[in-house]
PDB file of N, CA and C in Angstrom:
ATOM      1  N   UNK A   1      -6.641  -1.308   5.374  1.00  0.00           N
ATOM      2  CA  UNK A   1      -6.154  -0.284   4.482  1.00  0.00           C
ATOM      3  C   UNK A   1      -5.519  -0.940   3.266  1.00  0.00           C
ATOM      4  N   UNK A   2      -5.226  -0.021   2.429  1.00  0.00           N
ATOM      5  CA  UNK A   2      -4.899  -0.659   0.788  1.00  0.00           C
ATOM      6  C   UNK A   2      -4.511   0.321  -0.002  1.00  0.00           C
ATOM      7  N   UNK A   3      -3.167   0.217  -1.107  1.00  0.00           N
ATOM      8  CA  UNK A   3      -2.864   1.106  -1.627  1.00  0.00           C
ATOM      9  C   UNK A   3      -3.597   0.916  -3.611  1.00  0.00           C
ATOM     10  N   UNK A   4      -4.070   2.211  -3.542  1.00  0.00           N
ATOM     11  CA  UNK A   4      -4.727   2.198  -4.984  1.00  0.00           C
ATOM     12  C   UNK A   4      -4.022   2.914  -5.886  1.00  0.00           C
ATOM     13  N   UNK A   5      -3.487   2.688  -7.189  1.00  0.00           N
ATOM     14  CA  UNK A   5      -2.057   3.355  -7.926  1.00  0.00           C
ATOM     15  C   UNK A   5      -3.127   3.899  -9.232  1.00  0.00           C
ATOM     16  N   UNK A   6      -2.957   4.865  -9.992  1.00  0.00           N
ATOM     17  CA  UNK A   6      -3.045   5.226 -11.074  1.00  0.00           C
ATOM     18  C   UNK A   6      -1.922   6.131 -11.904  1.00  0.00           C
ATOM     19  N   UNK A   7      -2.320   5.513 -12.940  1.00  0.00           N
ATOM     20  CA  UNK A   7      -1.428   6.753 -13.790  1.00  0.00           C
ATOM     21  C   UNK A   7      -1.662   7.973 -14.762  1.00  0.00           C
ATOM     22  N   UNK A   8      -1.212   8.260 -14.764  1.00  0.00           N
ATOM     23  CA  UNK A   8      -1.497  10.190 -15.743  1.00  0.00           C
ATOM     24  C   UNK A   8      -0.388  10.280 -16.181  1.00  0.00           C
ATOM     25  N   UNK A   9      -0.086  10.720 -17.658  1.00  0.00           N
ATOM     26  CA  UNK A   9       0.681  11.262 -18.664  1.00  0.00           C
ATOM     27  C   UNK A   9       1.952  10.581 -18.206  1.00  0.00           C
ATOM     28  N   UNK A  10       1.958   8.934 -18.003  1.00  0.00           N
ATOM     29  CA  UNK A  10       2.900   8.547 -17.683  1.00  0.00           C
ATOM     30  C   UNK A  10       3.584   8.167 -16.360  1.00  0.00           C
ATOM     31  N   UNK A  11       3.047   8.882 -15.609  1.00  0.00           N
ATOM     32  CA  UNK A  11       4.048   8.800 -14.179  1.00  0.00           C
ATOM     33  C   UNK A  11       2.791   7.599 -13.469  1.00  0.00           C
ATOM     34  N   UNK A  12       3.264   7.487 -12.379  1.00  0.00           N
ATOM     35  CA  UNK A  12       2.311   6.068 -11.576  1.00  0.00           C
ATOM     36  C   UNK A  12       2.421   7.142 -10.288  1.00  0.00           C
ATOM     37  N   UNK A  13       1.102   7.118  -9.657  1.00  0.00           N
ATOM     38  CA  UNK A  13       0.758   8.025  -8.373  1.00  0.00           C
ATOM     39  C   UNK A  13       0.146   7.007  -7.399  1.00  0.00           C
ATOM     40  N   UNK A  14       0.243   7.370  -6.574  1.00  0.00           N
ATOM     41  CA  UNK A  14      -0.536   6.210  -5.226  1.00  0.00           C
ATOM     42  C   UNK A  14      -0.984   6.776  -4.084  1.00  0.00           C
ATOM     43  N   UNK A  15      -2.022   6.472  -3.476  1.00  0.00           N
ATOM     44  CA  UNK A  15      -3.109   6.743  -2.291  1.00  0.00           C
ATOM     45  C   UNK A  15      -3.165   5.832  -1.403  1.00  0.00           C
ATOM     46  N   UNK A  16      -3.497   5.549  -0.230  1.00  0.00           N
ATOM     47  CA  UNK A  16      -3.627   4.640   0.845  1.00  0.00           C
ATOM     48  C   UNK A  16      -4.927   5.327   0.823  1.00  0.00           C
ATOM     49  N   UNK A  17      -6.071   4.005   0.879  1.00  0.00           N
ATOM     50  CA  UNK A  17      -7.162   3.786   1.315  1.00  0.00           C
ATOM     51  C   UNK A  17      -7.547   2.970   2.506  1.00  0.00           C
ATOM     52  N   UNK A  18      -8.809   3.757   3.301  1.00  0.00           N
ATOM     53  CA  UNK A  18      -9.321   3.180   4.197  1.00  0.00           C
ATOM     54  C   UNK A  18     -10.714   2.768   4.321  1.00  0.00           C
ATOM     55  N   UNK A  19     -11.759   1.419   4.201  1.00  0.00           N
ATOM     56  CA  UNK A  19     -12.576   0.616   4.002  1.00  0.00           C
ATOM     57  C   UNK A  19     -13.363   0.703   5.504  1.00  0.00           C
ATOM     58  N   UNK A  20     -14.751   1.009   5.679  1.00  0.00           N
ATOM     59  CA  UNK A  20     -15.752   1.745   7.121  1.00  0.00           C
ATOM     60  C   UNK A  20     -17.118   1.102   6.431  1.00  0.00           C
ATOM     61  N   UNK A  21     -17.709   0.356   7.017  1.00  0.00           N
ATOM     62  CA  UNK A  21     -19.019   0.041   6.558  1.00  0.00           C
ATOM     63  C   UNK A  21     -19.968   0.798   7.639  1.00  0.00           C
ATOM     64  N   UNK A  22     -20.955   1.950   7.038  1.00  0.00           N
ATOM     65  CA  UNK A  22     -21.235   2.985   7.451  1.00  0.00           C
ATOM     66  C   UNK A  22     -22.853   2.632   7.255  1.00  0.00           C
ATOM     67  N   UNK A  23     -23.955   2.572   8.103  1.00  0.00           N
ATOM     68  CA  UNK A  23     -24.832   2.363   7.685  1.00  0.00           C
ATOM     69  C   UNK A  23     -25.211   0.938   6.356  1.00  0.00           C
ATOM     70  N   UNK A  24     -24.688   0.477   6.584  1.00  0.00           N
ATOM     71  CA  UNK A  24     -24.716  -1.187   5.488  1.00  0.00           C
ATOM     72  C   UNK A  24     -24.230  -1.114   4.482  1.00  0.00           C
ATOM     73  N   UNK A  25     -23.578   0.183   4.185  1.00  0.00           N
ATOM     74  CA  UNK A  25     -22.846   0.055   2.967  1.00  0.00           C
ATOM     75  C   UNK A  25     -21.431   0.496   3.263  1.00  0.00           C
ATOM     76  N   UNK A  26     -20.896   0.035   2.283  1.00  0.00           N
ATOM     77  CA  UNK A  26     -19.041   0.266   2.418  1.00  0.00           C
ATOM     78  C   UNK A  26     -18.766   1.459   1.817  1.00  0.00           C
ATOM     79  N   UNK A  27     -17.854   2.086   2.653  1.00  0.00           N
ATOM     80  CA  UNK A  27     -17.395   3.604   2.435  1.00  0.00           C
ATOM     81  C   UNK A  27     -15.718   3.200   2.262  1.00  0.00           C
ATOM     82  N   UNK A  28     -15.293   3.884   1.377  1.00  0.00           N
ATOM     83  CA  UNK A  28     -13.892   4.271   0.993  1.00  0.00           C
ATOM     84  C   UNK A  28     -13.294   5.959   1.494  1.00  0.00           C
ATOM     85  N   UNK A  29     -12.220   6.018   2.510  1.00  0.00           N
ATOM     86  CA  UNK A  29     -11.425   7.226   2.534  1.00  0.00           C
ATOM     87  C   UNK A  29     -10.174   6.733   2.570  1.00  0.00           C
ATOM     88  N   UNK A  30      -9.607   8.161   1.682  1.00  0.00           N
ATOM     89  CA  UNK A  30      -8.309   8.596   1.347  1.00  0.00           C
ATOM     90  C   UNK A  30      -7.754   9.045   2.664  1.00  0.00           C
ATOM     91  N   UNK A  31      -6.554   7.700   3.161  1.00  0.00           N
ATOM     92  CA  UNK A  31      -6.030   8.377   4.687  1.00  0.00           C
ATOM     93  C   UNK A  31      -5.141   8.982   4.463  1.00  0.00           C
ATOM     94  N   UNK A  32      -3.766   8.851   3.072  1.00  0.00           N
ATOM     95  CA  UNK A  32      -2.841   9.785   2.565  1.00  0.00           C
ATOM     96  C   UNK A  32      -2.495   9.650   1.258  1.00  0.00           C
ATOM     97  N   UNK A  33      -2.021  10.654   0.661  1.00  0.00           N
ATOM     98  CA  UNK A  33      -1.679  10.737  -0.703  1.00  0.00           C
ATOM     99  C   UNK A  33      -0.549  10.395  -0.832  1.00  0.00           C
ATOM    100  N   UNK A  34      -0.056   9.971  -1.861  1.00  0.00           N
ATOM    101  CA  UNK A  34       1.771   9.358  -1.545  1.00  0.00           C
ATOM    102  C   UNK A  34       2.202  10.060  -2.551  1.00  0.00           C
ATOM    103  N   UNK A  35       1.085  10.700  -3.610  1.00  0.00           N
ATOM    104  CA  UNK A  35       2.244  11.171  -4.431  1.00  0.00           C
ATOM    105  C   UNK A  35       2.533  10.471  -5.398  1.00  0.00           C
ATOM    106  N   UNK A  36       3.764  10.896  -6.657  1.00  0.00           N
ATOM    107  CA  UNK A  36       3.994  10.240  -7.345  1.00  0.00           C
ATOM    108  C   UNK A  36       5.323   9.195  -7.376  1.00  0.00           C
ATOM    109  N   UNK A  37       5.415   7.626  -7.277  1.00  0.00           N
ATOM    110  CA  UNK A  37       6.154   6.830  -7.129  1.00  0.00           C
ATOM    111  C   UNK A  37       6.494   6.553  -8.408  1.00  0.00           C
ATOM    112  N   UNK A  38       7.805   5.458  -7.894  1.00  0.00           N
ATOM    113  CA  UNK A  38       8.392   4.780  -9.010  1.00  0.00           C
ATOM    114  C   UNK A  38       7.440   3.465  -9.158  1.00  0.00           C
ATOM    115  N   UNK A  39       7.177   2.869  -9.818  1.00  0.00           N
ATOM    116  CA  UNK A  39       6.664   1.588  -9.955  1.00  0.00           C
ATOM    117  C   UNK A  39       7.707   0.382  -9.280  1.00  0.00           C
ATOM    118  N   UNK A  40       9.078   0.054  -9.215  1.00  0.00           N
ATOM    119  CA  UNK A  40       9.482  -0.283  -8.395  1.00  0.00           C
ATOM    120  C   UNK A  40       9.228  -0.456  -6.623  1.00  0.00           C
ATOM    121  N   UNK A  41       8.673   0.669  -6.505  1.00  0.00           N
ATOM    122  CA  UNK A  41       8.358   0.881  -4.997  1.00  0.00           C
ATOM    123  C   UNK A  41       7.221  -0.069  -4.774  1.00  0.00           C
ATOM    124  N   UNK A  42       5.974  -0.057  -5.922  1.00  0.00           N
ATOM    125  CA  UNK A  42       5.156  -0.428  -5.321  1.00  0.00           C
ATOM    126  C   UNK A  42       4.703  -1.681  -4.905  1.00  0.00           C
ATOM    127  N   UNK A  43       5.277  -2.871  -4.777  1.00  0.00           N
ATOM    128  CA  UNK A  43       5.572  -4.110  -4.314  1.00  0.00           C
ATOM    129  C   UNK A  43       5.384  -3.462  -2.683  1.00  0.00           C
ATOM    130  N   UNK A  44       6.588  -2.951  -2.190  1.00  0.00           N
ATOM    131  CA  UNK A  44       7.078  -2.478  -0.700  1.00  0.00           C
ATOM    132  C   UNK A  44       5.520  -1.681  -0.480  1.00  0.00           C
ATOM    133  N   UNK A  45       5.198  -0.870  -1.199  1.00  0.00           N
ATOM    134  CA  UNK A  45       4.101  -0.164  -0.315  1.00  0.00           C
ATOM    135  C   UNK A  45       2.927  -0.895  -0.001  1.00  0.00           C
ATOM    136  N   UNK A  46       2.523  -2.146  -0.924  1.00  0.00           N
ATOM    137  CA  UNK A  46       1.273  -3.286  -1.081  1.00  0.00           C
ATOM    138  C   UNK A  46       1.666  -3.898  -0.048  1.00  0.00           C
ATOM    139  N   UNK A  47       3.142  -4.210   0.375  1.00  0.00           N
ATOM    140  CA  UNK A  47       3.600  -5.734   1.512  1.00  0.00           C
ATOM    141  C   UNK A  47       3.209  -4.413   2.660  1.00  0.00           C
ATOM    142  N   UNK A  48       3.483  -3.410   2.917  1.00  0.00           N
ATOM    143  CA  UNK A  48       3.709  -2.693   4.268  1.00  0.00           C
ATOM    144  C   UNK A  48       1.864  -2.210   4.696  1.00  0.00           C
ATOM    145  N   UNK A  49       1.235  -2.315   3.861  1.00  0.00           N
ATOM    146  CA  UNK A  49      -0.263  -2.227   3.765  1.00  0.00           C
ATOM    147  C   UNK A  49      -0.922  -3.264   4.249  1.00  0.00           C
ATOM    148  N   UNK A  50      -0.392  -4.728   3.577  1.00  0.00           N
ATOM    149  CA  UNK A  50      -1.366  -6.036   3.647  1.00  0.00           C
ATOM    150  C   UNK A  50      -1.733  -6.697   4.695  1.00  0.00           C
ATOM    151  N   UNK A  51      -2.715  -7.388   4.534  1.00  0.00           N
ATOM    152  CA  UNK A  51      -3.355  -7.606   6.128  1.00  0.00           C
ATOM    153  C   UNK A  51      -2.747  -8.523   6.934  1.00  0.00           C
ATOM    154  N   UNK A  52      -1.800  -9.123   6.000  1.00  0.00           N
ATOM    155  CA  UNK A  52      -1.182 -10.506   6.123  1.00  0.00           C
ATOM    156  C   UNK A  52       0.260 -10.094   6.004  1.00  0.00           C
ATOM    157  N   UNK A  53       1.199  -9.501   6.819  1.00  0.00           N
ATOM    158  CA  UNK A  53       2.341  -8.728   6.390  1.00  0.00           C
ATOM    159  C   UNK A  53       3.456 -10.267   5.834  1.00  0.00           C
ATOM    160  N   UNK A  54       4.066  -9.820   5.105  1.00  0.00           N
ATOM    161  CA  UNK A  54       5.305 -10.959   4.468  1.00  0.00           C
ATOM    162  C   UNK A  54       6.644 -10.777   4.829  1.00  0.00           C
ATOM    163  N   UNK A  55       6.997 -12.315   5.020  1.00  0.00           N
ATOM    164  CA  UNK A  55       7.955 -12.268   6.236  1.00  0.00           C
ATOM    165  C   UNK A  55       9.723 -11.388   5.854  1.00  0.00           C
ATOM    166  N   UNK A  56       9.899 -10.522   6.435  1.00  0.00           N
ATOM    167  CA  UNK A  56      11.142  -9.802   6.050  1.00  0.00           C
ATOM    168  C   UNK A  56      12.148 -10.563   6.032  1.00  0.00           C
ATOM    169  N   UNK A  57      13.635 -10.588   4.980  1.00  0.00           N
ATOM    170  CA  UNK A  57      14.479 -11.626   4.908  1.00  0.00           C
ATOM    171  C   UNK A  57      15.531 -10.389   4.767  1.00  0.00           C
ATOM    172  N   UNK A  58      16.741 -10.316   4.743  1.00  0.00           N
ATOM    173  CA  UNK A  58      17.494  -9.483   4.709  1.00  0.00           C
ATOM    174  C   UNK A  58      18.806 -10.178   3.788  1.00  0.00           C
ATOM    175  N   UNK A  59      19.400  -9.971   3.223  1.00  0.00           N
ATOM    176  CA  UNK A  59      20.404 -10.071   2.144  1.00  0.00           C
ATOM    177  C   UNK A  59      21.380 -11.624   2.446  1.00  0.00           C
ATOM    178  N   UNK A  60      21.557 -11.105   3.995  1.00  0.00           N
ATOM    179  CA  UNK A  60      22.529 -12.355   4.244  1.00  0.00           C
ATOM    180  C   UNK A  60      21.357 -13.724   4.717  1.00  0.00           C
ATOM    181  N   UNK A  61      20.405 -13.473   4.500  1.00  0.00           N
ATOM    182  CA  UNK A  61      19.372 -14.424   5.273  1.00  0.00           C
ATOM    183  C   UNK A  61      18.635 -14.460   6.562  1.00  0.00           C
ATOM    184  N   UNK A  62      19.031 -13.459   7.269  1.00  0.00           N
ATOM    185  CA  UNK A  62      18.482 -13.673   8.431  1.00  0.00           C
ATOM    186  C   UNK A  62      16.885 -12.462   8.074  1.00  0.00           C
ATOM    187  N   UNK A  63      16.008 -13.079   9.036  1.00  0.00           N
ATOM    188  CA  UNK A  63      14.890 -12.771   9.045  1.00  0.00           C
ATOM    189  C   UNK A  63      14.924 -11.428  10.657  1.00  0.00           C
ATOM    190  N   UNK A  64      13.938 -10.462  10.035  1.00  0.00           N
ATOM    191  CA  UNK A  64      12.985  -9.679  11.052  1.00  0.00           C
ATOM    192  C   UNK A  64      12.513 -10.086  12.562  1.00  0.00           C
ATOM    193  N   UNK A  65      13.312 -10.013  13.282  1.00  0.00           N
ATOM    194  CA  UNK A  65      12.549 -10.406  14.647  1.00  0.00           C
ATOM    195  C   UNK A  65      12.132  -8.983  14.834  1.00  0.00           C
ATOM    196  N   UNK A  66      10.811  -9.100  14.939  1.00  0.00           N
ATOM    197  CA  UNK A  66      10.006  -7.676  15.457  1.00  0.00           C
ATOM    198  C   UNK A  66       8.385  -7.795  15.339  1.00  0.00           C
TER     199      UNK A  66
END
């Protein structure tokens, strides 16, 4: 899955996509709409998507056990 962002009259909107090779060719579906975000966010929504997740660190340093 993968998040795809566009913008309109300014604002930045975002979709989560899902990738199905269907008969030999690659198919794209829309699994949810997110709506319209801040551009700030979208770092967090690309890391919580990626196939390869990045390692969580928390303020004082300690890392994500999970």
């Amino acid at each position: 899955m993968y998040v795809k962002t566009w913008e309109k009259s300014g604002a930045t909107y975002a979709s989560v996509y899902r990738s199905d090779r269907v008969g030999g060719k690659v198919k794209t579906t829309e699994v949810a709409y997110l709506g319209r975000i801040e551009p700030s966010q979208l770092p967090y929504l690309k890391a919580a998507y990626a196939k390869k997740k990045p390692k969580l660190v928390y303020e004082d340093g300690s890392e994500f056990q999970g």
